[in-house]
N, C-alpha and C. Protein backbone atom coordinates (compact mmCIF):
# COMPACT_ATOMS: atom_id res chain seq x y z
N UNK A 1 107.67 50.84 112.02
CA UNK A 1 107.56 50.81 110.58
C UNK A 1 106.49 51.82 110.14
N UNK A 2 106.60 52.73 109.01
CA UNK A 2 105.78 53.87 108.36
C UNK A 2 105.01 53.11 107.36
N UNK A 3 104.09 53.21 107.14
CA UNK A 3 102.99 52.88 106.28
C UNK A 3 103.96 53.67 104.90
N UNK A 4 103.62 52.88 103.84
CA UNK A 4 103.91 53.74 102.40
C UNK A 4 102.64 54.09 101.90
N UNK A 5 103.39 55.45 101.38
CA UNK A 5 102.23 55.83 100.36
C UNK A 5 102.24 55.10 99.25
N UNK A 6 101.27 54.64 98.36
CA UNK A 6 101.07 54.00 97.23
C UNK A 6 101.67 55.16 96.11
N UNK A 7 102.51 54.23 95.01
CA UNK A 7 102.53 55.13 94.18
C UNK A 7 101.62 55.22 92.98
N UNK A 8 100.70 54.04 92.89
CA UNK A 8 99.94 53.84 91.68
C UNK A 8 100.74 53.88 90.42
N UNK A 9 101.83 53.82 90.29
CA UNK A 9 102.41 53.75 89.25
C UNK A 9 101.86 52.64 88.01
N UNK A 10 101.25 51.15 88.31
CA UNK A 10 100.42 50.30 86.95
C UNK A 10 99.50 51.04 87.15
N UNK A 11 98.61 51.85 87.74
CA UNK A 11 97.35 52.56 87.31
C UNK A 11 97.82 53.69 85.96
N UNK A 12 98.76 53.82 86.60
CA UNK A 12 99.44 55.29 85.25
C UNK A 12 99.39 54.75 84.15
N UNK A 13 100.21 53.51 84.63
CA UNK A 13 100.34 52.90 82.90
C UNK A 13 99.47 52.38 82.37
N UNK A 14 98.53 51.72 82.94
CA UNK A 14 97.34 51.48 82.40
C UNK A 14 96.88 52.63 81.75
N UNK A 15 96.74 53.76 82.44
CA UNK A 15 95.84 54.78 81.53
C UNK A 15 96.26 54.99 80.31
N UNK A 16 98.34 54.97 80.33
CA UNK A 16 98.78 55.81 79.40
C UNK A 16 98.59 54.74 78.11
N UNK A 17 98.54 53.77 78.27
CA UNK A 17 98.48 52.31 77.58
C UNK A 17 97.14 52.31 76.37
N UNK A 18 95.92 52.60 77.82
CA UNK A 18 94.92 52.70 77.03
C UNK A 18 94.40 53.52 75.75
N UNK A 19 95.23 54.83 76.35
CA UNK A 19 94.66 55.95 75.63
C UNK A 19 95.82 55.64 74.34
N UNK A 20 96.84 55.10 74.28
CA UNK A 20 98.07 55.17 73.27
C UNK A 20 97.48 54.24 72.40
N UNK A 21 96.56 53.52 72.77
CA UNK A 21 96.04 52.40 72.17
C UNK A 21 94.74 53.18 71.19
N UNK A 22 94.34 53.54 71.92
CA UNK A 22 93.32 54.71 70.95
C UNK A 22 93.85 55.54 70.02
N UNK A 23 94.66 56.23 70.80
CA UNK A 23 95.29 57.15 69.59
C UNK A 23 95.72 56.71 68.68
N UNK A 24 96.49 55.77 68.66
CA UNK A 24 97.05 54.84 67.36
C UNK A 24 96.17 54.35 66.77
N UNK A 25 95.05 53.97 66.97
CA UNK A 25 94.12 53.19 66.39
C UNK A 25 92.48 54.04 65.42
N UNK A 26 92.92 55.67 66.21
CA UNK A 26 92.87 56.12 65.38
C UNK A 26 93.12 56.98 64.55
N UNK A 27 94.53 57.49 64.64
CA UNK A 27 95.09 57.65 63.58
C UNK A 27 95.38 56.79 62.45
N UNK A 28 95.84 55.62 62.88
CA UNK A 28 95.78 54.50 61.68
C UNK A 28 94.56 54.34 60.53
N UNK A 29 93.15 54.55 61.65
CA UNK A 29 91.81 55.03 60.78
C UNK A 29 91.91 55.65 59.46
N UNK A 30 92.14 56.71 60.49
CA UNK A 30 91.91 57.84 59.59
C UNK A 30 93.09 58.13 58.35
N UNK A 31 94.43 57.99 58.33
CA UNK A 31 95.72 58.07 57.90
C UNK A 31 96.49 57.14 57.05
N UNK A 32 96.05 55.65 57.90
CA UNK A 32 96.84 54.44 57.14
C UNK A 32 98.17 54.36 56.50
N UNK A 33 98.54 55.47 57.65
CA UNK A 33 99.97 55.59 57.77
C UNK A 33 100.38 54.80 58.64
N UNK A 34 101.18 53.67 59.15
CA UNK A 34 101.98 53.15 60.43
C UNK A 34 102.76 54.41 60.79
N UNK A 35 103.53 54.65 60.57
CA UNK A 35 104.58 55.65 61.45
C UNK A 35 103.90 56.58 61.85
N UNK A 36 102.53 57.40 61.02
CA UNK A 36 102.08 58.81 61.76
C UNK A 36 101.10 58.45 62.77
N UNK A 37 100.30 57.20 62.55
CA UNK A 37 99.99 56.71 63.52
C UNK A 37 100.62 55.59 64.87
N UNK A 38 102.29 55.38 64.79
CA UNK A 38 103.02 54.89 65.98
C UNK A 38 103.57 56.33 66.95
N UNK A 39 103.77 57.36 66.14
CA UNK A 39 103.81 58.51 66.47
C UNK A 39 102.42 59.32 67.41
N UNK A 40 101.48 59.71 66.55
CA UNK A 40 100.28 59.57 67.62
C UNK A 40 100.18 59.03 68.95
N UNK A 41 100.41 57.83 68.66
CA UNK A 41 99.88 56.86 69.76
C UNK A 41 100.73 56.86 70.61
N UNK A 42 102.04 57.59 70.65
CA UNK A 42 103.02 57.68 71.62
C UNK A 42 103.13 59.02 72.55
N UNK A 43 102.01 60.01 71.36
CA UNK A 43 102.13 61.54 71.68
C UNK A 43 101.18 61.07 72.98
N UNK A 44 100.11 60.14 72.36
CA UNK A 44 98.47 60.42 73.12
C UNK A 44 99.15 59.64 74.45
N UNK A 45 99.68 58.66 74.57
CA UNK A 45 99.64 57.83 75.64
C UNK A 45 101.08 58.57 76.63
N UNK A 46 101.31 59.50 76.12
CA UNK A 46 101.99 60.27 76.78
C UNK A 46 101.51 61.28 78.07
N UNK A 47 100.55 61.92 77.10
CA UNK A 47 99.24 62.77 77.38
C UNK A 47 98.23 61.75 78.38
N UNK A 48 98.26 60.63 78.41
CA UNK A 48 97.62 59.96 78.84
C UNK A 48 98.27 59.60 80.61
N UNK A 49 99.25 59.49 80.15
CA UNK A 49 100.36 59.27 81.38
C UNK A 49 99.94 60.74 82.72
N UNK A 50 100.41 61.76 81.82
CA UNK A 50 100.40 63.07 82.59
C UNK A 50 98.96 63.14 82.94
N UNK A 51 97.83 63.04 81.91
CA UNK A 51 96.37 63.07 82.68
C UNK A 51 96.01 62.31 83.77
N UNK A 52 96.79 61.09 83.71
CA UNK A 52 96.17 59.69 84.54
C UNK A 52 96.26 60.62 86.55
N UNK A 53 96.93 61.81 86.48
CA UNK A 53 96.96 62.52 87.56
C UNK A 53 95.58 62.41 88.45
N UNK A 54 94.79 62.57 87.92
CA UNK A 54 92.77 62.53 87.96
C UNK A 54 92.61 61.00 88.67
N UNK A 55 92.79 60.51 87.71
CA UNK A 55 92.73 58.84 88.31
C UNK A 55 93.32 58.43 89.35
N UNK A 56 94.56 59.21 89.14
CA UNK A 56 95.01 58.13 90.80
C UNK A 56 94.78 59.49 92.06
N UNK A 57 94.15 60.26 91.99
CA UNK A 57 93.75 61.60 92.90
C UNK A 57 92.73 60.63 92.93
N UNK A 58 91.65 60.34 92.46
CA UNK A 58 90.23 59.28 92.61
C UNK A 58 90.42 58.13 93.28
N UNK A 59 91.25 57.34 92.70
CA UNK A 59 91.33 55.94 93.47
C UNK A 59 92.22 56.41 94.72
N UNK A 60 93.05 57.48 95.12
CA UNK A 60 93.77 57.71 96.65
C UNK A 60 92.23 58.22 97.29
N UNK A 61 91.64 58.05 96.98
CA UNK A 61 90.37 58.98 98.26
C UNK A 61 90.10 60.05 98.24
């Protein structure tokens, strides 16, 4: 049997989660728009997804 590599895949989403959560929250701030801020928060936690690259390079060692 081969050892698996981890994919960290809930670490991703955690990140992308967090940051979508920010972004929305503040665009909503600032905007008090719902849609330009559900929009945001989908761009950021997107962006968040693709960054989370860093994080799981850190938590693999």
């Amino acid at each position: 049997m081969t050892p698996r590599e981890p994919s960290y895949r809930t670490l991703r989403l955690l990140c992308a989660n967090g940051a979508g959560m920010v972004g929305f929250l503040l665009a909503y701030a600032v905007g008090r728009e719902f849609a330009v801020a559900l929009v945001a928060g989908v761009v950021v936690g997107a962006i968040g997804y693709v960054a989370s690259s860093v994080v799981v390079e850190y938590a693999g060692g």
